[in-house]
Protein backbone atom coordinates (compact mmCIF):
# COMPACT_ATOMS: atom_id res chain seq x y z
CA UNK A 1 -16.46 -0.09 3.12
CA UNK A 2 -13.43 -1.39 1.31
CA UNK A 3 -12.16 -4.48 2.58
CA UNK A 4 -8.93 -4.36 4.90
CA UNK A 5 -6.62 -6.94 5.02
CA UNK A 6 -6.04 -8.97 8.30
CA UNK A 7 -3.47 -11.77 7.88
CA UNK A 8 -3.13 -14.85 9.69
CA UNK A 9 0.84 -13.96 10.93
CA UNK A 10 -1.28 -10.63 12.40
CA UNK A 11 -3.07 -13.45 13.95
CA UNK A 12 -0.68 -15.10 15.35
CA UNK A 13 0.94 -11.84 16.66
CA UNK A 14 3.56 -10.75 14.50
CA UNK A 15 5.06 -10.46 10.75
CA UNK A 16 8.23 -9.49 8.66
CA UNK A 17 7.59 -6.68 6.43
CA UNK A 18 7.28 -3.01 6.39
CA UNK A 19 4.83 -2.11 8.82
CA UNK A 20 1.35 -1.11 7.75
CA UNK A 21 -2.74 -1.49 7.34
CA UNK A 22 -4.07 -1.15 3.53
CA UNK A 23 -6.98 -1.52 1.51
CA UNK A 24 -7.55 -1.78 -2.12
CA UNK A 25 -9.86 0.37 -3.86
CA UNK A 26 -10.36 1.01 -7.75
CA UNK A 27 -6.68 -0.64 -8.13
CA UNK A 28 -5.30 1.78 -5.49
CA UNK A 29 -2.99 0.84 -2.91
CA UNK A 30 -4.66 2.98 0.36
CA UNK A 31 -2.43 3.22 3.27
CA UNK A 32 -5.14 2.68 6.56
CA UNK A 33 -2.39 2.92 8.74
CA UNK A 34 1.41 2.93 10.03
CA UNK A 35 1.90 0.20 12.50
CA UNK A 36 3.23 1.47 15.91
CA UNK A 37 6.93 1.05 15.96
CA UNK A 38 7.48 -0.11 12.64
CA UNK A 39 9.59 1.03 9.96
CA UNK A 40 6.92 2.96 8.04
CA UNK A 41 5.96 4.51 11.09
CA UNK A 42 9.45 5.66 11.96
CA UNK A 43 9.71 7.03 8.02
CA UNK A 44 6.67 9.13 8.39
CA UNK A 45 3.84 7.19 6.39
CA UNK A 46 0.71 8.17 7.02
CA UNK A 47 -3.30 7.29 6.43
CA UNK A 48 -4.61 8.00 3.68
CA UNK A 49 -1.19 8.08 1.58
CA UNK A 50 -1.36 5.96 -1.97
CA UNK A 51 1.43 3.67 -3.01
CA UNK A 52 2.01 4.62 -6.20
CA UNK A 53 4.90 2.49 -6.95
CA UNK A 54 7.06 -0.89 -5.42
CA UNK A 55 10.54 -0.73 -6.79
CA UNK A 56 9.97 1.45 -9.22
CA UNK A 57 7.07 -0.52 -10.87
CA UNK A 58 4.07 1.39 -10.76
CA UNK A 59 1.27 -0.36 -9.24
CA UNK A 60 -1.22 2.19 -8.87
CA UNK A 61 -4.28 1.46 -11.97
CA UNK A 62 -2.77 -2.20 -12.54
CA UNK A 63 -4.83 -5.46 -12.03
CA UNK A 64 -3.74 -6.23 -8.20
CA UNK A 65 -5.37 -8.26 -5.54
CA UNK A 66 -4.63 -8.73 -1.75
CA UNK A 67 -1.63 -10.91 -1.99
CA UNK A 68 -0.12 -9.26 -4.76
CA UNK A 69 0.72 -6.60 -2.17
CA UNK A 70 1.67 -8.65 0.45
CA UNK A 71 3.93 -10.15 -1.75
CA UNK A 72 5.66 -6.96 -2.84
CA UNK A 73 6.06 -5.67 0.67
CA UNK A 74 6.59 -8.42 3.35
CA UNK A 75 9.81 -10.14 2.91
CA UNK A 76 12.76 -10.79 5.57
CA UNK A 77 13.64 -8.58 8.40
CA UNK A 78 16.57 -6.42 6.68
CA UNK A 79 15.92 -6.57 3.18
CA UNK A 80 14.80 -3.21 1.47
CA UNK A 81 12.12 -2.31 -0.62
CA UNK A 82 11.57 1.09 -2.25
CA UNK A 83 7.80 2.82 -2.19
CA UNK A 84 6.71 5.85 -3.87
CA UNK A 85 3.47 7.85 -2.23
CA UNK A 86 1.04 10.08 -3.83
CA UNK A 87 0.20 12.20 -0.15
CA UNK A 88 -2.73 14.52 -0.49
CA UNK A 89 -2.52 17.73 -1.16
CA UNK A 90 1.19 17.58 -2.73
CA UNK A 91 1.79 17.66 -6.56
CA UNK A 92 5.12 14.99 -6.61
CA UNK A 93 5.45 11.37 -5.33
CA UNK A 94 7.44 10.67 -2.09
CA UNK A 95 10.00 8.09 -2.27
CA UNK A 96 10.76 5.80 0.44
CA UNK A 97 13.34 2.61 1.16
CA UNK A 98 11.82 1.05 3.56
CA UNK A 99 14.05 -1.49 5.74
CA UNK A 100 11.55 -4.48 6.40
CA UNK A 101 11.28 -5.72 9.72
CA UNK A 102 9.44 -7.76 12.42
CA UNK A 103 6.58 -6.12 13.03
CA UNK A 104 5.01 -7.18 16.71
CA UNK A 105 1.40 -6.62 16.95
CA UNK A 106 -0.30 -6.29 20.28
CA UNK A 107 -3.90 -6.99 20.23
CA UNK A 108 -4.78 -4.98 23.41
CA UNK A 109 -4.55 -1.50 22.95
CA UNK A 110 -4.92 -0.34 25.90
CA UNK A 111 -5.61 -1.07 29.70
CA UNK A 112 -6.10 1.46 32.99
CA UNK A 113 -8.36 2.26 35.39
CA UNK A 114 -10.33 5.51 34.20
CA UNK A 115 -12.59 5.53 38.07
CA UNK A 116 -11.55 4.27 41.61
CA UNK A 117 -12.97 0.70 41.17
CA UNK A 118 -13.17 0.35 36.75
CA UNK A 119 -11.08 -1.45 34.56
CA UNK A 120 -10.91 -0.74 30.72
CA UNK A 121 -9.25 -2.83 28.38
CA UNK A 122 -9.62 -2.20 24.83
CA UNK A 123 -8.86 -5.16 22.22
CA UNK A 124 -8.30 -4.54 18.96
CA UNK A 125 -8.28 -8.66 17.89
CA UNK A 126 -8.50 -12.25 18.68
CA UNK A 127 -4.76 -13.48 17.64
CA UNK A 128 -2.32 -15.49 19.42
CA UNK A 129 -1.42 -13.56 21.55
CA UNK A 130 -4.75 -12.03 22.95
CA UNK A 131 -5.45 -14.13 25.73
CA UNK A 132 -1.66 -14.08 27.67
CA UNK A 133 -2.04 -9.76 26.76
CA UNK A 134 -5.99 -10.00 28.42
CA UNK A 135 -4.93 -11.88 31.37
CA UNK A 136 -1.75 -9.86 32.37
CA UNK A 137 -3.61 -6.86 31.47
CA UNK A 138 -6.48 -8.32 34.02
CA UNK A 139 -4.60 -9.13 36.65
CA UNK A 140 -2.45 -5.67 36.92
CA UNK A 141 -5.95 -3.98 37.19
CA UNK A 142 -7.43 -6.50 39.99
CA UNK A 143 -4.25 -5.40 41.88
CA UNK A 144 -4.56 -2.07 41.61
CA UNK A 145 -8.39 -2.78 43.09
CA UNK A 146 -10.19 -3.15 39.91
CA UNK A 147 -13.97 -4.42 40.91
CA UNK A 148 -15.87 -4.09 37.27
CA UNK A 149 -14.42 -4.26 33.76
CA UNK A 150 -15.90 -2.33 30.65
CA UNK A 151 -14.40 -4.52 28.22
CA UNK A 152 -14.08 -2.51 24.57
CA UNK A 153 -14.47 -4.54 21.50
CA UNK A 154 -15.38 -1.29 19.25
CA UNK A 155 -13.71 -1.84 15.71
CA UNK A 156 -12.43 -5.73 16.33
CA UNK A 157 -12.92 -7.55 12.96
CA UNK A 158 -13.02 -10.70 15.42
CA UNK A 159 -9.89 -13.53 14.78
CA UNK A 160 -9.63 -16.65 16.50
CA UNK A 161 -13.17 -18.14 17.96
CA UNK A 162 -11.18 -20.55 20.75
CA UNK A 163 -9.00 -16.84 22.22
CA UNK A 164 -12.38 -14.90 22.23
CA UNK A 165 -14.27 -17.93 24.14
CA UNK A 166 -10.73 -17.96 26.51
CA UNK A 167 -11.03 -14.55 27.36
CA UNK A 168 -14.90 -14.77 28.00
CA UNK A 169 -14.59 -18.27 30.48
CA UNK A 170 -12.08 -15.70 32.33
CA UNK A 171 -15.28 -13.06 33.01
CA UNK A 172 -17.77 -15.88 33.11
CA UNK A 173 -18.79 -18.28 35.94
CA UNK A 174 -18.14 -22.15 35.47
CA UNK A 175 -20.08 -24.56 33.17
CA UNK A 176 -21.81 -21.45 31.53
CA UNK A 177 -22.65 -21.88 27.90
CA UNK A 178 -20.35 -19.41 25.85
CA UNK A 179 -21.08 -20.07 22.24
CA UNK A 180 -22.25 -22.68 19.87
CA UNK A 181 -21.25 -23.87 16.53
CA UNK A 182 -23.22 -26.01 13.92
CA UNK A 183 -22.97 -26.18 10.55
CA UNK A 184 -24.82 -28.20 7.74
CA UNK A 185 -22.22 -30.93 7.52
CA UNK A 186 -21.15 -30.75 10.98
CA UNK A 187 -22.73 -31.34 14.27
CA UNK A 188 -23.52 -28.88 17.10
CA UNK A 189 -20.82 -28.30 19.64
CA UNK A 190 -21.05 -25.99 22.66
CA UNK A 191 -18.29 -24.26 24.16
């Protein structure tokens, strides 16, 4: 499966720039997805679409790596950047200007009570924010009378090891072993 980018500003909960998921494949720019609320959300980009051209370079068949394209489309909150999309089944290219902006990434998706006494809470990453989103998500549900949790970690690439062992210590008892890391230069340390 081609390889999608996760930055460490996604990490860390937000980023300037114009809003989207991508993956490279055969020197393609593929559009995985149109962040909620961001500008090429609110423009109408869509999965699946190709960026054919940045600023009227074409960019499409050319030599490009991962922070090529990061390059070309992040920049400050306000500045412009024009795209052009190849969308499936039409014959011309789209053309967009896309005003950059900060894009705010939440890394719970989602969190309700689907039965009388269950919690869900769905988490799509361990960034910066992921703990303070888990533990107001957490305790809105306990007041609502939440007794068990299904906890939904379906499609999380993972992200920061010290969030994800915050976040379990909260659904764990005291002094209970977590996780472990050792390494060939390093010694073993328990968390």
């Amino acid at each position: 499966f081609p390889y999608t980018t996760l930055f460490r500003s996604q990490l860390e909960g937000n980023f300037e720039g114009i809003g989207i998921e991508f993956y490279l494949l055969n020197d393609t720019i593929y559009v995985v997805s149109a962040i909620s609320g961001g500008p090429s959300e609110q423009l109408g980009i869509k999965s699946g679409d190709k960026i054919i051209k940045v600023d009227g370079k074409v960019v499409a068949g050319k030599k490009i790596s991962n922070n090529d394209v990061t390059k070309m489309l992040r920049g400050e909150g306000g500045s412009k950047v024009k795209v052009s999309i190849k969308r499936k089944n039409k014959k011309e290219l789209i053309d967009f200007e896309i005003t950059r902006g900060t894009i705010p990434l939440n890394s719970v998706d989602v969190a309700y009570m689907p039965a009388k006494d269950i919690g869900y809470i769905k988490i799509n990453s361990f960034g910066g924010t992921t703990y303070d989103e888990f533990f107001e998500s957490l305790k809105k549900l306990k007041n609502d009378g939440m007794k068990s949790l299904i906890l939904d970690l379906r499609g999380n690439p993972g992200g920061y090891l010290n969030t994800a062992i915050m976040i379990v210590d909260e659904l764990l008892g005291d002094k209970k072993l977590i996780v472990y890391t050792e390494g060939k230069a390093s010694p073993k340390k328990a968390k």
